[in-house]
PDB file of N, CA and C in Angstrom:
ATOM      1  N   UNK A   1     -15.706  -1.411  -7.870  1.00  0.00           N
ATOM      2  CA  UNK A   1     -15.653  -2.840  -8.092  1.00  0.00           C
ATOM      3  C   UNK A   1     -15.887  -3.551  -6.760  1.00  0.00           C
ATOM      4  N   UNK A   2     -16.453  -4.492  -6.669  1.00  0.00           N
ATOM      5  CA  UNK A   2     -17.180  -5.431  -5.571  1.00  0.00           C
ATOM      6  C   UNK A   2     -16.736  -6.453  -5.568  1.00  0.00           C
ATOM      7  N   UNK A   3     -15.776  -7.487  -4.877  1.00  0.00           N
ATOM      8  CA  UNK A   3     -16.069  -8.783  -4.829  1.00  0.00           C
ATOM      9  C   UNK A   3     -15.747  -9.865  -3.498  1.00  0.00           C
ATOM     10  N   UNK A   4     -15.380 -11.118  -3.582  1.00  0.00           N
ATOM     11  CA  UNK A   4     -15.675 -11.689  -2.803  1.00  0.00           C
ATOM     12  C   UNK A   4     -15.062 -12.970  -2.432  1.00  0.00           C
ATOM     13  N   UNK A   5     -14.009 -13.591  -1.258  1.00  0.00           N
ATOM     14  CA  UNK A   5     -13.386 -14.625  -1.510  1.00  0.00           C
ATOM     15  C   UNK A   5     -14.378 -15.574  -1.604  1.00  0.00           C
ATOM     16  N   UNK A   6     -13.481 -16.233  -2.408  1.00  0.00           N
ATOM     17  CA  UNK A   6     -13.984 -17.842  -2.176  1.00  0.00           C
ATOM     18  C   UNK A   6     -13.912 -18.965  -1.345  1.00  0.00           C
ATOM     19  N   UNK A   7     -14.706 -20.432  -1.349  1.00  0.00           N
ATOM     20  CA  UNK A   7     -13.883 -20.933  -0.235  1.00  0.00           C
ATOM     21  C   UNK A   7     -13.185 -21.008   0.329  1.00  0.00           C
ATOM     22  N   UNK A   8     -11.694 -20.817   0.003  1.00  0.00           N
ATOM     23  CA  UNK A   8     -10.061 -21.036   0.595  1.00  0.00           C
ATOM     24  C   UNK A   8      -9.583 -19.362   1.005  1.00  0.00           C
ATOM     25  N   UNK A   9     -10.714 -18.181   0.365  1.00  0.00           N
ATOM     26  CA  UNK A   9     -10.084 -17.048   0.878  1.00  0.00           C
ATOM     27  C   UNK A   9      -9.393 -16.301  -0.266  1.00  0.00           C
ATOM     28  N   UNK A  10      -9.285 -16.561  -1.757  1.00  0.00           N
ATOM     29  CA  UNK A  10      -9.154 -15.989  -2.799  1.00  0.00           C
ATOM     30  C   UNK A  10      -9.820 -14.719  -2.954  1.00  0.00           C
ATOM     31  N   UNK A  11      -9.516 -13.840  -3.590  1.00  0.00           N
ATOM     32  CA  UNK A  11      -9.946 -12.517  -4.297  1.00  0.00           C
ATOM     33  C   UNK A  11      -9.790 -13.135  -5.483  1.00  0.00           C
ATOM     34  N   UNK A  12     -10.762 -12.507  -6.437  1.00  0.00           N
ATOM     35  CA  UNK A  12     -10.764 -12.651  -7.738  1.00  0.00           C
ATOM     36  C   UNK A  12     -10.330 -10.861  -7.866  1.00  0.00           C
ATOM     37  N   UNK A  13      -9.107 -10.755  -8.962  1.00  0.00           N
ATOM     38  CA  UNK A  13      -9.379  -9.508  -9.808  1.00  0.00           C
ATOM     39  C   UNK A  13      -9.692  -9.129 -10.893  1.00  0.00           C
ATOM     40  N   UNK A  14      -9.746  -8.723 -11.799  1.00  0.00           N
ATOM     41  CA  UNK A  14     -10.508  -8.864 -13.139  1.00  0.00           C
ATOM     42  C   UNK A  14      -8.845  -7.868 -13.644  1.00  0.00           C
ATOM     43  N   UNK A  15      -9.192  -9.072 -14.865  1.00  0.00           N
ATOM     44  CA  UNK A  15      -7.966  -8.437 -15.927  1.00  0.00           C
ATOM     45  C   UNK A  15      -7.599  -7.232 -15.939  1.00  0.00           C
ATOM     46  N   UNK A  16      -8.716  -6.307 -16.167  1.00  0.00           N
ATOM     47  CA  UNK A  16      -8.826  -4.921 -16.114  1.00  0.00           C
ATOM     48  C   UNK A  16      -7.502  -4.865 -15.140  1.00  0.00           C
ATOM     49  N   UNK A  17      -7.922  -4.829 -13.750  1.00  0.00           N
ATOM     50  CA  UNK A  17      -7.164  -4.532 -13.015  1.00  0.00           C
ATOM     51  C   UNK A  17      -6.037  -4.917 -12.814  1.00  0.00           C
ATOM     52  N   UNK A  18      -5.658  -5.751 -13.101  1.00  0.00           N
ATOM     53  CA  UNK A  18      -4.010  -6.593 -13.092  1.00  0.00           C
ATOM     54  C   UNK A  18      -3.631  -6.082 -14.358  1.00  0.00           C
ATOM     55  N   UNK A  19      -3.885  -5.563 -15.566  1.00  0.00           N
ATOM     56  CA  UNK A  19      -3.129  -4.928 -16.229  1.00  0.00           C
ATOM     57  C   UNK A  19      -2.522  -3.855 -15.922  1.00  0.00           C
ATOM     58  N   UNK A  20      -3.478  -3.208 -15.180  1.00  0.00           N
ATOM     59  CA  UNK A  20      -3.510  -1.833 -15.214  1.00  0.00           C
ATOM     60  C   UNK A  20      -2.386  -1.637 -13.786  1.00  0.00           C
ATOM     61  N   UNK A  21      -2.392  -2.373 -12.497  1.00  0.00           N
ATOM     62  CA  UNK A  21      -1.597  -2.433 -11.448  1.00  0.00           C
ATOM     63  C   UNK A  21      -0.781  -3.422 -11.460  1.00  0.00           C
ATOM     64  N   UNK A  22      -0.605  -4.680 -12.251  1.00  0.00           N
ATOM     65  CA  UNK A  22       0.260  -5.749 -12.306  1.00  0.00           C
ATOM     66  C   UNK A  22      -0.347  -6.970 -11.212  1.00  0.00           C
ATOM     67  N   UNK A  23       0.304  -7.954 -11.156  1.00  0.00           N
ATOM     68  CA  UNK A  23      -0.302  -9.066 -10.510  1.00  0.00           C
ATOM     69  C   UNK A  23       0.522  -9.176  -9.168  1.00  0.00           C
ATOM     70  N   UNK A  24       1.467  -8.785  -8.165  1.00  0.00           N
ATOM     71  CA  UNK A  24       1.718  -8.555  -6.404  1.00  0.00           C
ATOM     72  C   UNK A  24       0.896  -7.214  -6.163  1.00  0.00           C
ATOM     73  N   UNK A  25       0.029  -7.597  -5.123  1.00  0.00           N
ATOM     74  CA  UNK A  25       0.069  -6.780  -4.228  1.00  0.00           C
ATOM     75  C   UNK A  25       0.308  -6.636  -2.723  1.00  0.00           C
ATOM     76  N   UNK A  26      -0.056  -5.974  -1.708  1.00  0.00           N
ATOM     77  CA  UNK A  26       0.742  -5.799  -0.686  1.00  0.00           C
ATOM     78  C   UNK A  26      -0.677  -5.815   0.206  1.00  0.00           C
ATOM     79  N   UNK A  27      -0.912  -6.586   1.563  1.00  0.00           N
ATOM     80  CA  UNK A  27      -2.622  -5.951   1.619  1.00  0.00           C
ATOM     81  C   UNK A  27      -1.596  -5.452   3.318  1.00  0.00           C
ATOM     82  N   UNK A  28      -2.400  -4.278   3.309  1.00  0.00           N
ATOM     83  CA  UNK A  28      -1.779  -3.408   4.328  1.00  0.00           C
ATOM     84  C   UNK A  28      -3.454  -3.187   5.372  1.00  0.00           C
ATOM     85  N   UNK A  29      -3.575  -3.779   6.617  1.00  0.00           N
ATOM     86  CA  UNK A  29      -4.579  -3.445   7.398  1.00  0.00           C
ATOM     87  C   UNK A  29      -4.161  -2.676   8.442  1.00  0.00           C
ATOM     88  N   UNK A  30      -5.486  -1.633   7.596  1.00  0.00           N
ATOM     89  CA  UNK A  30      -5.281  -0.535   8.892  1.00  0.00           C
ATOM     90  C   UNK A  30      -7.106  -1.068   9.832  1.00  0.00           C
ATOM     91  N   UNK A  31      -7.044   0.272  11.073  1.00  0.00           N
ATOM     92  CA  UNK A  31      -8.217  -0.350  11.915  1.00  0.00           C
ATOM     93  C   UNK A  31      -9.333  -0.211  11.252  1.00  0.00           C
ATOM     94  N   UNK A  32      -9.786   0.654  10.213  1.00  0.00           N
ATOM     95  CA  UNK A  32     -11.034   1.022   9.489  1.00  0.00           C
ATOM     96  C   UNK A  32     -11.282  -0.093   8.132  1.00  0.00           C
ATOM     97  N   UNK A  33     -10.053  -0.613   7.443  1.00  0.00           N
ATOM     98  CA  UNK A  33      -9.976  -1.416   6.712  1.00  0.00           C
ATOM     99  C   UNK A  33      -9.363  -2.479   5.863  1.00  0.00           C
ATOM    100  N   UNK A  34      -9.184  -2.946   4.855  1.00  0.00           N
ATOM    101  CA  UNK A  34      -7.811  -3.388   4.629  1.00  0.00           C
ATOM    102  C   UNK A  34      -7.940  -2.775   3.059  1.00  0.00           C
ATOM    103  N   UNK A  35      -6.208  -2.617   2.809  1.00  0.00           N
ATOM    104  CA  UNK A  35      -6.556  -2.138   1.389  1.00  0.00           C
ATOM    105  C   UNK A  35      -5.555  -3.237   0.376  1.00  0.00           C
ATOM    106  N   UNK A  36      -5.273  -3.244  -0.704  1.00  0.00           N
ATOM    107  CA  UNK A  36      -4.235  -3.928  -1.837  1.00  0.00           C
ATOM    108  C   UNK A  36      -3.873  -2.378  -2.208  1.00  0.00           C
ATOM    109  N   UNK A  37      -2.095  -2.356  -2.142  1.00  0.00           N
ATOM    110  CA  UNK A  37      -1.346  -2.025  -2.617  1.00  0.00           C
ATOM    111  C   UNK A  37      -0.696  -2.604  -3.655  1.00  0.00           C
ATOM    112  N   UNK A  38      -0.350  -1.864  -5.040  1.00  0.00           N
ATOM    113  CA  UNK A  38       0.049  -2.896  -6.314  1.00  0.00           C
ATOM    114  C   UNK A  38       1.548  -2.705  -5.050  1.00  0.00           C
ATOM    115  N   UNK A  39       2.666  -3.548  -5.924  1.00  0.00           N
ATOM    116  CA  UNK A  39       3.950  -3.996  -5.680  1.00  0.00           C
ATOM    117  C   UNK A  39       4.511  -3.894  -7.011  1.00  0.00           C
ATOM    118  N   UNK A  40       5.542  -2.601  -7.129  1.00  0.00           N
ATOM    119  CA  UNK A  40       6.318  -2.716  -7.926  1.00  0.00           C
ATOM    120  C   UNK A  40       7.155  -4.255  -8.371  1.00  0.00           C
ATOM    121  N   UNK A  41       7.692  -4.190  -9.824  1.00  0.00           N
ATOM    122  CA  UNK A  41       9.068  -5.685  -9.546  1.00  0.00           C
ATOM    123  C   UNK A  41      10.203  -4.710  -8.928  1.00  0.00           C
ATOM    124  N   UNK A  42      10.594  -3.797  -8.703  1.00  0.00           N
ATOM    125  CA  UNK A  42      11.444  -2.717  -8.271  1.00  0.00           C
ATOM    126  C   UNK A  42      11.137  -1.393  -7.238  1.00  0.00           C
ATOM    127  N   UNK A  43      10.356  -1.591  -6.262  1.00  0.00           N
ATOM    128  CA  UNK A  43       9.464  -0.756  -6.201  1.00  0.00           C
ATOM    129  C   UNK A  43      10.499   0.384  -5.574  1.00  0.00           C
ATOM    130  N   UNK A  44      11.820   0.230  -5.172  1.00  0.00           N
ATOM    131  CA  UNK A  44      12.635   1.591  -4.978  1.00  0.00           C
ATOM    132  C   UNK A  44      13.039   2.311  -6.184  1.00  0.00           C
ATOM    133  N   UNK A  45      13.150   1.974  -7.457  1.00  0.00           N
ATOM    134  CA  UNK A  45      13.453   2.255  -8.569  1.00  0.00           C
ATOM    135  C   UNK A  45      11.892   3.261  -8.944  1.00  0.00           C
ATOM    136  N   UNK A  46      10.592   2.453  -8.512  1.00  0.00           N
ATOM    137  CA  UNK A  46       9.286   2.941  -8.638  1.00  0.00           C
ATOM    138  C   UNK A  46       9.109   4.382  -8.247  1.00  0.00           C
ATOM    139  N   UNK A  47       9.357   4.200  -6.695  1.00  0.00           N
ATOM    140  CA  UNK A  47       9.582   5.400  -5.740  1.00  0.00           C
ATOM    141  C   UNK A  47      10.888   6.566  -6.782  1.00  0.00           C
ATOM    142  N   UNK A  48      11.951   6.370  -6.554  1.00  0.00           N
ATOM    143  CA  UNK A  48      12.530   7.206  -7.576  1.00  0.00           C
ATOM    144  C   UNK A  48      11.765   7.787  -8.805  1.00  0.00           C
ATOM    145  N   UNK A  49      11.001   7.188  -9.246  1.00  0.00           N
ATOM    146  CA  UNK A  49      10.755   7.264 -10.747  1.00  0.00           C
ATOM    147  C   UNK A  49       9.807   8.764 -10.329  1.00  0.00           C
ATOM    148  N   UNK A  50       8.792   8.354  -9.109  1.00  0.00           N
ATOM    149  CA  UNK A  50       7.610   9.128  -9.293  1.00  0.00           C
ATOM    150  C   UNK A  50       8.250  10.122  -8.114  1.00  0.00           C
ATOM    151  N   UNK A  51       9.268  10.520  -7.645  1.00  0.00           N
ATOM    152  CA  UNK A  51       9.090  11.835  -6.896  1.00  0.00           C
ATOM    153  C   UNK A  51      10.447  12.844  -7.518  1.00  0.00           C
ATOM    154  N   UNK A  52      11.086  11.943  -8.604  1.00  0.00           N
ATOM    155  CA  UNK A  52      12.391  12.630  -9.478  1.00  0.00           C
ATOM    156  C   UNK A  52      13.564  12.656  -8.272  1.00  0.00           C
ATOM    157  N   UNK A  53      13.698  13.849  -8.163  1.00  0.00           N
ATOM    158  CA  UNK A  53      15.081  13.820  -7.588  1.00  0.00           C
ATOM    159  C   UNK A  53      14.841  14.193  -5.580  1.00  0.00           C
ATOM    160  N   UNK A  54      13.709  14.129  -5.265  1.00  0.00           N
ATOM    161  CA  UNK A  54      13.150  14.869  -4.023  1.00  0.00           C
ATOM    162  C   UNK A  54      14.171  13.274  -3.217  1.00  0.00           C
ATOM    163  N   UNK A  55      14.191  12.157  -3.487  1.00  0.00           N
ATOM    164  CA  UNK A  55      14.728  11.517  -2.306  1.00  0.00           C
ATOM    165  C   UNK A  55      16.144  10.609  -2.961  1.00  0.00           C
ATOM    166  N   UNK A  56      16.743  11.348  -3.628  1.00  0.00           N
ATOM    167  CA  UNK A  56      18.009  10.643  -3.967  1.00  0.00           C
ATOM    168  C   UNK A  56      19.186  11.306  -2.847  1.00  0.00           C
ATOM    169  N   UNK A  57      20.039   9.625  -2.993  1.00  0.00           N
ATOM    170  CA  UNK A  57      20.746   9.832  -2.007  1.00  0.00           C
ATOM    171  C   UNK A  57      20.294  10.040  -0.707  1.00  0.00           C
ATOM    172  N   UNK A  58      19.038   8.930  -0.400  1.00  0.00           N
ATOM    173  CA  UNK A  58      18.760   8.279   0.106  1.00  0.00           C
ATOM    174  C   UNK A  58      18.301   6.670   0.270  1.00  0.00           C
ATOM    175  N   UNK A  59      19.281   6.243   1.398  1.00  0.00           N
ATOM    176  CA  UNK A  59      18.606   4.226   1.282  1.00  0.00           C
ATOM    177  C   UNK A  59      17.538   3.637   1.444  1.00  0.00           C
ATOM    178  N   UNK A  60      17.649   2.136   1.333  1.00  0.00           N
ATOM    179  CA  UNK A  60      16.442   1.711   1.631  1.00  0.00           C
ATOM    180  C   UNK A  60      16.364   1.876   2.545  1.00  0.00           C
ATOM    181  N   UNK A  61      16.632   1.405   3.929  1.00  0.00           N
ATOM    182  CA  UNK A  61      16.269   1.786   5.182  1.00  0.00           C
ATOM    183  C   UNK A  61      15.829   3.397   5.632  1.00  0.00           C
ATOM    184  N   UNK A  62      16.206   4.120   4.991  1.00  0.00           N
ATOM    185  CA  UNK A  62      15.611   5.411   5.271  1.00  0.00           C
ATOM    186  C   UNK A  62      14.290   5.691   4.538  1.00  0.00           C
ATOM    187  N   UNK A  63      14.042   4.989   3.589  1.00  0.00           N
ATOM    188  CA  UNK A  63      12.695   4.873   2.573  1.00  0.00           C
ATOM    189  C   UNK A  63      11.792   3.694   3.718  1.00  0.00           C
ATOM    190  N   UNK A  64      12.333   2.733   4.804  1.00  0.00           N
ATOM    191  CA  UNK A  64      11.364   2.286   5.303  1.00  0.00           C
ATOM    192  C   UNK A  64      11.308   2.566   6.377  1.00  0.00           C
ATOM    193  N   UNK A  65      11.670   3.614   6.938  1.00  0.00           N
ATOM    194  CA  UNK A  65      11.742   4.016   8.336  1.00  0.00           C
ATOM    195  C   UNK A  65      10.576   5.314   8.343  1.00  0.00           C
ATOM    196  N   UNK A  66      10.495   6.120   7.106  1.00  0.00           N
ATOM    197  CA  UNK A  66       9.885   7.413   6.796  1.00  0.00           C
ATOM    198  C   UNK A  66       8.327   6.425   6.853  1.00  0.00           C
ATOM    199  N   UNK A  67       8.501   5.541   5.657  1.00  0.00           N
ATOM    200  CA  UNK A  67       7.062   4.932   5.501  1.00  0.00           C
ATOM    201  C   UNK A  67       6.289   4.279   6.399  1.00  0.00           C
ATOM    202  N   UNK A  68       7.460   3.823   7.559  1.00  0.00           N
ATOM    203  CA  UNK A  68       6.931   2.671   9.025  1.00  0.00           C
ATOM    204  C   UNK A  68       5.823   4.159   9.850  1.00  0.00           C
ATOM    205  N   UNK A  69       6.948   5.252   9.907  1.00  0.00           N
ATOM    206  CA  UNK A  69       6.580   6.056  10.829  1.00  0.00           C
ATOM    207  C   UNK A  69       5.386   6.985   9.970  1.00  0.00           C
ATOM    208  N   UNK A  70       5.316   7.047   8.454  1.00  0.00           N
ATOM    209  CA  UNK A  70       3.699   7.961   8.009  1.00  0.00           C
ATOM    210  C   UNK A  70       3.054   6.604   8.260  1.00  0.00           C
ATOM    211  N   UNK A  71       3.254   5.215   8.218  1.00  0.00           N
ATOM    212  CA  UNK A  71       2.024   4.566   8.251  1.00  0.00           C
ATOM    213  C   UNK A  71       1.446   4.445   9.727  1.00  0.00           C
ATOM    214  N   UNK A  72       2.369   4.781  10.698  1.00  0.00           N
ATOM    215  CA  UNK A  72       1.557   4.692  12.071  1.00  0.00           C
ATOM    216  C   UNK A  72       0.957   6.345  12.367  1.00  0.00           C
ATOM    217  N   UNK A  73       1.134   6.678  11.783  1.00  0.00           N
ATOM    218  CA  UNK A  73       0.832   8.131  12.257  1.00  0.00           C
ATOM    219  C   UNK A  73      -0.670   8.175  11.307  1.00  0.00           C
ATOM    220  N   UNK A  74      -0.803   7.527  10.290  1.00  0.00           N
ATOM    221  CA  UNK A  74      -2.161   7.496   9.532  1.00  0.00           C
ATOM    222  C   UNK A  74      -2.686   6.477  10.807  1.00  0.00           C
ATOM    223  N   UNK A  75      -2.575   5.604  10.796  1.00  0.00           N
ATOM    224  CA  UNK A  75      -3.221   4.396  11.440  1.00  0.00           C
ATOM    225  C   UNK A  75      -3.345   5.215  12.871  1.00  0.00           C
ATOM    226  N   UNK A  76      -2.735   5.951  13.781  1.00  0.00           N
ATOM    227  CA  UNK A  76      -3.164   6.772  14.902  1.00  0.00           C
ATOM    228  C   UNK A  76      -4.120   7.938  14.857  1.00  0.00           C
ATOM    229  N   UNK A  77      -3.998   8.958  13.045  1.00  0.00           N
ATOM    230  CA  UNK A  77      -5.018   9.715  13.476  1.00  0.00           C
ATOM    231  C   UNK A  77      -6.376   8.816  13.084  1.00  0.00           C
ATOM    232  N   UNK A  78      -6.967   7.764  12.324  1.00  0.00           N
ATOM    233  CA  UNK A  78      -7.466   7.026  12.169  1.00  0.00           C
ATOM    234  C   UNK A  78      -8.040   6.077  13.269  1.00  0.00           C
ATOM    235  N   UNK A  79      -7.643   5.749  14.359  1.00  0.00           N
ATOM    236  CA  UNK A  79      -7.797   5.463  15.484  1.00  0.00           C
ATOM    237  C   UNK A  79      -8.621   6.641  16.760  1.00  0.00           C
ATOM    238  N   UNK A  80      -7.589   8.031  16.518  1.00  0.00           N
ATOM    239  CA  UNK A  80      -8.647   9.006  16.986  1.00  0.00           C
ATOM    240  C   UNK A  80      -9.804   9.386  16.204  1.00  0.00           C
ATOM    241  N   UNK A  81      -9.871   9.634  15.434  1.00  0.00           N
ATOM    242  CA  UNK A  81     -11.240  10.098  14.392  1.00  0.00           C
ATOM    243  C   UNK A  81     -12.122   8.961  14.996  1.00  0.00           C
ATOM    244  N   UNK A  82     -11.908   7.789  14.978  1.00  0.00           N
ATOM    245  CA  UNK A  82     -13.441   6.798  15.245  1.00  0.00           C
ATOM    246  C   UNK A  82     -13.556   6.898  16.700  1.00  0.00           C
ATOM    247  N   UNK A  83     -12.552   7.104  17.585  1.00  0.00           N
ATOM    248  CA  UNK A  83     -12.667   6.974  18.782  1.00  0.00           C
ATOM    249  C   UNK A  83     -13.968   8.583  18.814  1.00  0.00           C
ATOM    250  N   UNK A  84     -13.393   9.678  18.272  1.00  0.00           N
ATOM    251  CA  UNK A  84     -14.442  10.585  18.636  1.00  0.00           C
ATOM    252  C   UNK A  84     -15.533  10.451  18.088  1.00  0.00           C
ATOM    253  N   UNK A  85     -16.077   9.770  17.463  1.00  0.00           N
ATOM    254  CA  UNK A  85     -17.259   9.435  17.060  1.00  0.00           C
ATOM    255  C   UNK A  85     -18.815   8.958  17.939  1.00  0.00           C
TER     256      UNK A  85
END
């Protein structure tokens, strides 16, 4: 799918897609691009749902400390890969 803001900087999404991911998303820029993440209405309840029992009895802050530190560690090997280019 292709598209394109508009004057003020809008994305259009097409129904399709907001059914299918819901209407928040999260836009997360890394150096190669930017992406939309859907946004749970619950998204720690989300996280629970989809890994079962692998991170219970664990908090939020430990759910955003794991995710701060895989998202810089993507965004660093991502940074080397273009640098060797």
């Amino acid at each position: 799918m292709t598209t394109e803001t508009d004057d003020r900087g809008r994305i259009y999404l097409s129904k399709d897609l907001r059914d299918r991911h819901g209407e928040r998303f999260r836009v997360v820029d890394l150096p190669s691009r930017s992406v939309l993440v859907p946004v749970d209405d619950d998204p720690l309840q989300a996280v629970r749902e989809s890994v079962g029992p692998a991170f219970e009895g664990k908090d939020i802050d430990e759910f955003r400390e794991d995710a701060r530190a895989a998202n810089a560690e993507e965004a660093r090997r991502e940074t080397v890969e273009k640098s060797d280019m």
